[in-house]
C-alpha atoms as a PDB file:
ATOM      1  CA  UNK A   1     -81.217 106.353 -79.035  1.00  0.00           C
ATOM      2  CA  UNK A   2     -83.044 108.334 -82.058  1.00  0.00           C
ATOM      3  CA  UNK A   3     -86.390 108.256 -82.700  1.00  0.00           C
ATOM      4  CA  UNK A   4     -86.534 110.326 -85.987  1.00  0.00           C
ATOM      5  CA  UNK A   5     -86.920 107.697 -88.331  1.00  0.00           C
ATOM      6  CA  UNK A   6     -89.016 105.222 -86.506  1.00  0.00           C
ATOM      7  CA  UNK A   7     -93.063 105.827 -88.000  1.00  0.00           C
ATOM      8  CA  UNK A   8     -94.702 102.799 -85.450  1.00  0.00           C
ATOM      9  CA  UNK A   9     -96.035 104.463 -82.096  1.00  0.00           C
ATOM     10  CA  UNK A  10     -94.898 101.372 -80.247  1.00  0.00           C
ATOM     11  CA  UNK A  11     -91.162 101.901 -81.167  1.00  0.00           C
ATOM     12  CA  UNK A  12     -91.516 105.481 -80.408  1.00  0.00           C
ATOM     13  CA  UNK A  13     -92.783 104.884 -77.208  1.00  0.00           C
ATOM     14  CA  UNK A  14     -90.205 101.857 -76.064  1.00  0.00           C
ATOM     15  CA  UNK A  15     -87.600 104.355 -77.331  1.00  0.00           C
ATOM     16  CA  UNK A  16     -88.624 107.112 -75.349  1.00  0.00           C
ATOM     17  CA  UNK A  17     -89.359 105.590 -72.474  1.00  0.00           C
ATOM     18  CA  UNK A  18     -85.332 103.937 -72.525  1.00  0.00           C
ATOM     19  CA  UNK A  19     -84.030 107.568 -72.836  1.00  0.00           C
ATOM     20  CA  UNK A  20     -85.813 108.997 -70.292  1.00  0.00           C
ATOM     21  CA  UNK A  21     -84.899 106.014 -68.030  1.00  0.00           C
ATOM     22  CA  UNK A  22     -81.281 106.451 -69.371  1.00  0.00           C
ATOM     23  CA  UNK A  23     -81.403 109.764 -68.586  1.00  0.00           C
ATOM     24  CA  UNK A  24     -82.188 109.256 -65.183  1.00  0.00           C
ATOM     25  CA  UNK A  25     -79.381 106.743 -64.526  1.00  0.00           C
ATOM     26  CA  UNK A  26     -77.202 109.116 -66.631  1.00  0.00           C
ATOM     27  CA  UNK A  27     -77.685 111.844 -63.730  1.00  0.00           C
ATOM     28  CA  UNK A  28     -77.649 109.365 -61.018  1.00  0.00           C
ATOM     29  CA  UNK A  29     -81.180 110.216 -59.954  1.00  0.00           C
ATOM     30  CA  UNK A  30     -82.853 108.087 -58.016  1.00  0.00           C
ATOM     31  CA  UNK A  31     -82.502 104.045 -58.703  1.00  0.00           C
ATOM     32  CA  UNK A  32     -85.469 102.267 -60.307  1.00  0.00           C
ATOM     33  CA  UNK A  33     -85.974  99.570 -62.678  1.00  0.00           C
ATOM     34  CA  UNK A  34     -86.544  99.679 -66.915  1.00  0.00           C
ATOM     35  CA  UNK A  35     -89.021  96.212 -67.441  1.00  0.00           C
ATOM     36  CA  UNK A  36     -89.419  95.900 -71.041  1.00  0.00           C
ATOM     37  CA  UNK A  37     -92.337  93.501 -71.927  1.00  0.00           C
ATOM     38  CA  UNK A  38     -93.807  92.067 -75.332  1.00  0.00           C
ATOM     39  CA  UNK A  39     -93.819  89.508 -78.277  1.00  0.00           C
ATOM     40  CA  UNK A  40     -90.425  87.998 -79.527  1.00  0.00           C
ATOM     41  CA  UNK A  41     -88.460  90.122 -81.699  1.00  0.00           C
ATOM     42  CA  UNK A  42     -89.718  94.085 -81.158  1.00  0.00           C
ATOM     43  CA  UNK A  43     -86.452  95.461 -79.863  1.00  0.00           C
ATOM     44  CA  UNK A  44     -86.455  94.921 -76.364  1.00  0.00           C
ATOM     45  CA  UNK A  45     -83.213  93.129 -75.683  1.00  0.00           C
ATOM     46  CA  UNK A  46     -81.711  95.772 -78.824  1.00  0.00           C
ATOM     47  CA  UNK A  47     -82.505  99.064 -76.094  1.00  0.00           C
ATOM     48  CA  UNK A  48     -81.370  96.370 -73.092  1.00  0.00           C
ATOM     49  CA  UNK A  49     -77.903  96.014 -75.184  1.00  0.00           C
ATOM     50  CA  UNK A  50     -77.656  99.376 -76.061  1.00  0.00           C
ATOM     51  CA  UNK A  51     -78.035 100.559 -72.496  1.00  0.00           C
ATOM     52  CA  UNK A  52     -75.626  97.344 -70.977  1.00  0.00           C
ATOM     53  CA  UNK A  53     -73.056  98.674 -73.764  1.00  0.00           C
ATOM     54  CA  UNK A  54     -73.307 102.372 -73.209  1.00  0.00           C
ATOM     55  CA  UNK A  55     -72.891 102.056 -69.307  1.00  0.00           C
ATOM     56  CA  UNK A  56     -69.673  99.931 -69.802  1.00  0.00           C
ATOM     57  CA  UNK A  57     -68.351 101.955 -72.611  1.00  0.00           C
ATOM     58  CA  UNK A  58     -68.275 104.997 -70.517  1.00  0.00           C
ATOM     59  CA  UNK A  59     -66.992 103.790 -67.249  1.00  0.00           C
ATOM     60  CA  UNK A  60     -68.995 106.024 -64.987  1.00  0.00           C
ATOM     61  CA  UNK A  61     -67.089 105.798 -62.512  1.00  0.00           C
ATOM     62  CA  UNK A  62     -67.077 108.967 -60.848  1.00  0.00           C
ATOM     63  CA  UNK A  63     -71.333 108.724 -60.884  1.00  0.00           C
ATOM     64  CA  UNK A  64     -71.238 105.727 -58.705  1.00  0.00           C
ATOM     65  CA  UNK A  65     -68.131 106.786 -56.351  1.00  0.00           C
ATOM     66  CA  UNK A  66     -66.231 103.195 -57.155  1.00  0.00           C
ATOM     67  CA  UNK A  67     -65.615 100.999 -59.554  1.00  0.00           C
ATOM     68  CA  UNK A  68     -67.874 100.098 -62.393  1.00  0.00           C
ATOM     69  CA  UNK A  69     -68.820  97.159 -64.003  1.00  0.00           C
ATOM     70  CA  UNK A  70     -72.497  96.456 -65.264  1.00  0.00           C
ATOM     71  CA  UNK A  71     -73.687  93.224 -65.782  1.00  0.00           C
ATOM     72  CA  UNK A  72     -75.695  91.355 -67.893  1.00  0.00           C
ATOM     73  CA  UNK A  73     -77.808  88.027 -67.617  1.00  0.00           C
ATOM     74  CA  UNK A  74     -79.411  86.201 -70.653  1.00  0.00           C
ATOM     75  CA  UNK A  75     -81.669  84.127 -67.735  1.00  0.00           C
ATOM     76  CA  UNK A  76     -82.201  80.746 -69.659  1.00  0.00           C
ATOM     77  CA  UNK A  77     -78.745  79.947 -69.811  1.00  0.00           C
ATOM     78  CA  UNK A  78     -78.422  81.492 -65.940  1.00  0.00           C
ATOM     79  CA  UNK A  79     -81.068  79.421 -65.057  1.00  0.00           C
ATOM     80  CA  UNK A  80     -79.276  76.261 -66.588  1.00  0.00           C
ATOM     81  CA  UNK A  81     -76.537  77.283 -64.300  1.00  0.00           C
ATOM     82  CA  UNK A  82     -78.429  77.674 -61.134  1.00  0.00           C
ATOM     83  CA  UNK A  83     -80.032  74.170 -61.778  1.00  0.00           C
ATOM     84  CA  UNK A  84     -76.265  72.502 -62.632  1.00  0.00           C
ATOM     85  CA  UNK A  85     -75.361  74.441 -59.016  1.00  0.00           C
ATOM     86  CA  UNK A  86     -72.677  76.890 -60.889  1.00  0.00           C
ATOM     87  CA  UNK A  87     -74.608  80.010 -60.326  1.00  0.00           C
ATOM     88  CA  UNK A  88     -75.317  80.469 -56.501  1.00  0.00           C
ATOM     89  CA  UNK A  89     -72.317  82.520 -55.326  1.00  0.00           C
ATOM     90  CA  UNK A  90     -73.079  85.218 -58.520  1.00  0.00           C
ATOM     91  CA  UNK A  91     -77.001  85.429 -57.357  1.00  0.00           C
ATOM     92  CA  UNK A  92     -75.748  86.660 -53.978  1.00  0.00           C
ATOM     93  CA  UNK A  93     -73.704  88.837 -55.304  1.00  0.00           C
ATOM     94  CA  UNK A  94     -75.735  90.520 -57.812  1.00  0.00           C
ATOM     95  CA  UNK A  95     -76.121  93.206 -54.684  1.00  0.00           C
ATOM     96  CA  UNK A  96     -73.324  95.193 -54.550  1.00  0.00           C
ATOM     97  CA  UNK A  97     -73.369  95.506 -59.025  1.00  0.00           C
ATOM     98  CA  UNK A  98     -74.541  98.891 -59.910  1.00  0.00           C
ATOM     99  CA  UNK A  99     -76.016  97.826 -62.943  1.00  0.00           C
ATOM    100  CA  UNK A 100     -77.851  94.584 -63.495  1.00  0.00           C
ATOM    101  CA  UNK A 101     -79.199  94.135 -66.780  1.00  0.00           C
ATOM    102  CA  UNK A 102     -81.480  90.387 -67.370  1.00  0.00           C
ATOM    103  CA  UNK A 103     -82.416  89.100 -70.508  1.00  0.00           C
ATOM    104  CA  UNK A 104     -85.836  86.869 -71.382  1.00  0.00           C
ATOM    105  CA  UNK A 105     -86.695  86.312 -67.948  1.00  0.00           C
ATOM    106  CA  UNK A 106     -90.048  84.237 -67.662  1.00  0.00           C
ATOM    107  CA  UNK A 107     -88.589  82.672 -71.000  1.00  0.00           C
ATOM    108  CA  UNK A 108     -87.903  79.038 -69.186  1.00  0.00           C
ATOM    109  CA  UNK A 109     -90.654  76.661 -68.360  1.00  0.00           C
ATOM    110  CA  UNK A 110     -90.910  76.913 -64.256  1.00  0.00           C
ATOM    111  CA  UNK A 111     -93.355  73.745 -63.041  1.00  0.00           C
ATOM    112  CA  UNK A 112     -91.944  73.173 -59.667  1.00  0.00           C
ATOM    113  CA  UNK A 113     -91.202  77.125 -59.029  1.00  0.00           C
ATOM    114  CA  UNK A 114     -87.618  76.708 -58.854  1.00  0.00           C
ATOM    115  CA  UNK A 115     -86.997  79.642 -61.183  1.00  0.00           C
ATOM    116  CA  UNK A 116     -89.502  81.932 -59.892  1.00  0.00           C
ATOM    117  CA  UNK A 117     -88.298  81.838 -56.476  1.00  0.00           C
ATOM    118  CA  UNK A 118     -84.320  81.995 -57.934  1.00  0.00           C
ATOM    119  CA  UNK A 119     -85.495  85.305 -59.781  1.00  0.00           C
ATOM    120  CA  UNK A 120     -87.522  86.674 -56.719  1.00  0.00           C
ATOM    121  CA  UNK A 121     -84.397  86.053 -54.495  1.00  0.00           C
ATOM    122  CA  UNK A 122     -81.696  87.580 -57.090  1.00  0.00           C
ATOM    123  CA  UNK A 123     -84.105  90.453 -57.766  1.00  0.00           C
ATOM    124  CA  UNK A 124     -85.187  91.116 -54.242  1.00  0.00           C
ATOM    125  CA  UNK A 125     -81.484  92.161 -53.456  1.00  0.00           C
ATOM    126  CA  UNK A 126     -81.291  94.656 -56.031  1.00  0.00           C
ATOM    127  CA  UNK A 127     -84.363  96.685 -54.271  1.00  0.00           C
ATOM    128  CA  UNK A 128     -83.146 100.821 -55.011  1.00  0.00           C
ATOM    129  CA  UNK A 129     -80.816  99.686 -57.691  1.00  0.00           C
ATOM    130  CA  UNK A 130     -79.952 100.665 -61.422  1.00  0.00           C
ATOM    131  CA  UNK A 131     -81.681  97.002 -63.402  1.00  0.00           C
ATOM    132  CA  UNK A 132     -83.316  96.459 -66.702  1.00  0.00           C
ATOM    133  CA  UNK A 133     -85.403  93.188 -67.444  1.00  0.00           C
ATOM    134  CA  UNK A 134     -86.889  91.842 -70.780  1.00  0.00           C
ATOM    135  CA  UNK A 135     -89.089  89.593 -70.860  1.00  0.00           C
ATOM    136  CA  UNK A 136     -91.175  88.044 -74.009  1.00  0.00           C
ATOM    137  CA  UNK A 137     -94.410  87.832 -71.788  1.00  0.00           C
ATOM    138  CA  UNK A 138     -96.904  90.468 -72.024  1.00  0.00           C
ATOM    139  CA  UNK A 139     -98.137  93.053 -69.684  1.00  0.00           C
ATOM    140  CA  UNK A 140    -100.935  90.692 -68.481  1.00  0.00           C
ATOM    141  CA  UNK A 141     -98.649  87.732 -67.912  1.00  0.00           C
ATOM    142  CA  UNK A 142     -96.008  89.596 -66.394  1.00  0.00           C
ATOM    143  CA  UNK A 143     -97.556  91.051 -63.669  1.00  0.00           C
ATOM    144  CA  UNK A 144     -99.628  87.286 -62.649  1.00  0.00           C
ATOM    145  CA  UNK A 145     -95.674  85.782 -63.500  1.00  0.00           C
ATOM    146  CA  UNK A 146     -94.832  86.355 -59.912  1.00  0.00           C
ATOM    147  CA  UNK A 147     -96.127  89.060 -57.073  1.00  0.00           C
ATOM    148  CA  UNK A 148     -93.470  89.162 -55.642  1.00  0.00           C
ATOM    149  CA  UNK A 149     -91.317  89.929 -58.381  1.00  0.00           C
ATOM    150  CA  UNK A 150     -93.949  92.199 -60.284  1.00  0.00           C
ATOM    151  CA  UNK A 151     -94.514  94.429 -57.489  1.00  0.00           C
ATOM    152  CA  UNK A 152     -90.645  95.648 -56.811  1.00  0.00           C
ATOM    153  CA  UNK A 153     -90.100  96.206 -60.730  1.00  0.00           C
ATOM    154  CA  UNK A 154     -93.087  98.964 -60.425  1.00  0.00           C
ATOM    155  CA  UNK A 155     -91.786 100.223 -56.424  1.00  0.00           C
ATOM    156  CA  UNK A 156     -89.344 103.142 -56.652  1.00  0.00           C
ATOM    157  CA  UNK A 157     -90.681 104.661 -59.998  1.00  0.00           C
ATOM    158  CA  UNK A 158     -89.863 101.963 -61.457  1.00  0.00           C
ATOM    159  CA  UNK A 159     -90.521 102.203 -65.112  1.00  0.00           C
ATOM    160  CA  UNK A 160     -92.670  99.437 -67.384  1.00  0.00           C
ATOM    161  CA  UNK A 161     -93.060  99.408 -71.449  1.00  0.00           C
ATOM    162  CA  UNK A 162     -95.374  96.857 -73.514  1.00  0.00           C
ATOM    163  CA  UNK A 163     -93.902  97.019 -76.830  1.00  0.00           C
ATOM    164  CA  UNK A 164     -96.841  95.906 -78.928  1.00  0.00           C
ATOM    165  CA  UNK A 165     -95.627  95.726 -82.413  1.00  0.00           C
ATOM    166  CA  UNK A 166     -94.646  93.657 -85.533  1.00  0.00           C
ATOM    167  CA  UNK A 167     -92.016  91.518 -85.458  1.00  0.00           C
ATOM    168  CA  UNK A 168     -88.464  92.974 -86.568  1.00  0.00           C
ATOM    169  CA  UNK A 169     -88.385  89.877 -89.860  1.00  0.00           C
ATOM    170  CA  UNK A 170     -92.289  90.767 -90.581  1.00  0.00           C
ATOM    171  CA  UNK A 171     -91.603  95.204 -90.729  1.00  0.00           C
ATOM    172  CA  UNK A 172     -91.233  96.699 -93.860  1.00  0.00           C
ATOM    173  CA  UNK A 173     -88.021  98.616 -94.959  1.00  0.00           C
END
């Protein structure tokens, strides 16, 4: 991910923040978590793709001493499934993937706490593992979403980014 011809600080930061997260998963240091936070439309689920894409494209196999696959979760439409019953037997399995990338999560409308405790439960099973969340919520919101879930995405050195910025439709050219 280049930085060179980005001007806004906010970009710079989110993008250098990703790298040196990617860089760490790159050399197999120790696991942590990449939660990328902010207003619709800043680039968040753009570095969540590229990094979901990259790890597949190159197989990495012979980092993680078996088989790779990375996955990805866009949670409304998990959370559709978990609610229909279709989902259950991939939360408990989200354990044993070495790469767990989720998509929008505090994006669906939780009034009974169904969702929150479905998140805590997927989430608290991937404690010392490579994952990468996005959520639209910012900084403040994020971390009263859920204590339990707020507190293991910062354990481990886990890394957080508030993209504060324009929209990508409202930027200039």
């Amino acid at each position: 991910m280049g930085i060179s011809h980005h001007k806004d600080p906010a970009l710079i930061n989110l993008i250098k923040g990703a790298s040196e997260w990617w860089n760490r998963f790159l050399n197999c240091d120790r696991p942590c978590w990449l939660v990328l936070v902010g207003s619709s439309e800043t680039g968040k689920t753009h570095v969540l793709d590229w990094i979901w894409k990259e790890a597949k494209h190159r197989g990495l196999t012979h980092a993680f001493k078996a088989s790779f696959n990375p996955r990805r979760i866009w949670w409304p439409d998990f959370v559709n499934q978990l609610r229909a019953g279709n989902a259950y037997e991939e939360i408990a399995d989200v354990r044993s993937w070495p790469l767990l990338a989720v998509d929008e999560i505090g994006a669906s409308r939780d009034t009974t706490g169904f969702i929150s405790d479905q998140l805590y439960f997927m989430l608290a099973q991937r404690e010392r593992k490579w994952t990468v969340l996005t959520s639209n919520l910012t900084m403040e919101q994020f971390t009263k979403m859920d204590e339990r879930i707020t507190s293991r995405a910062l354990r481990n050195d886990g890394v957080l980014i508030e993209v504060k910025t324009v929209p990508y439709g409202s930027r200039k050219p």
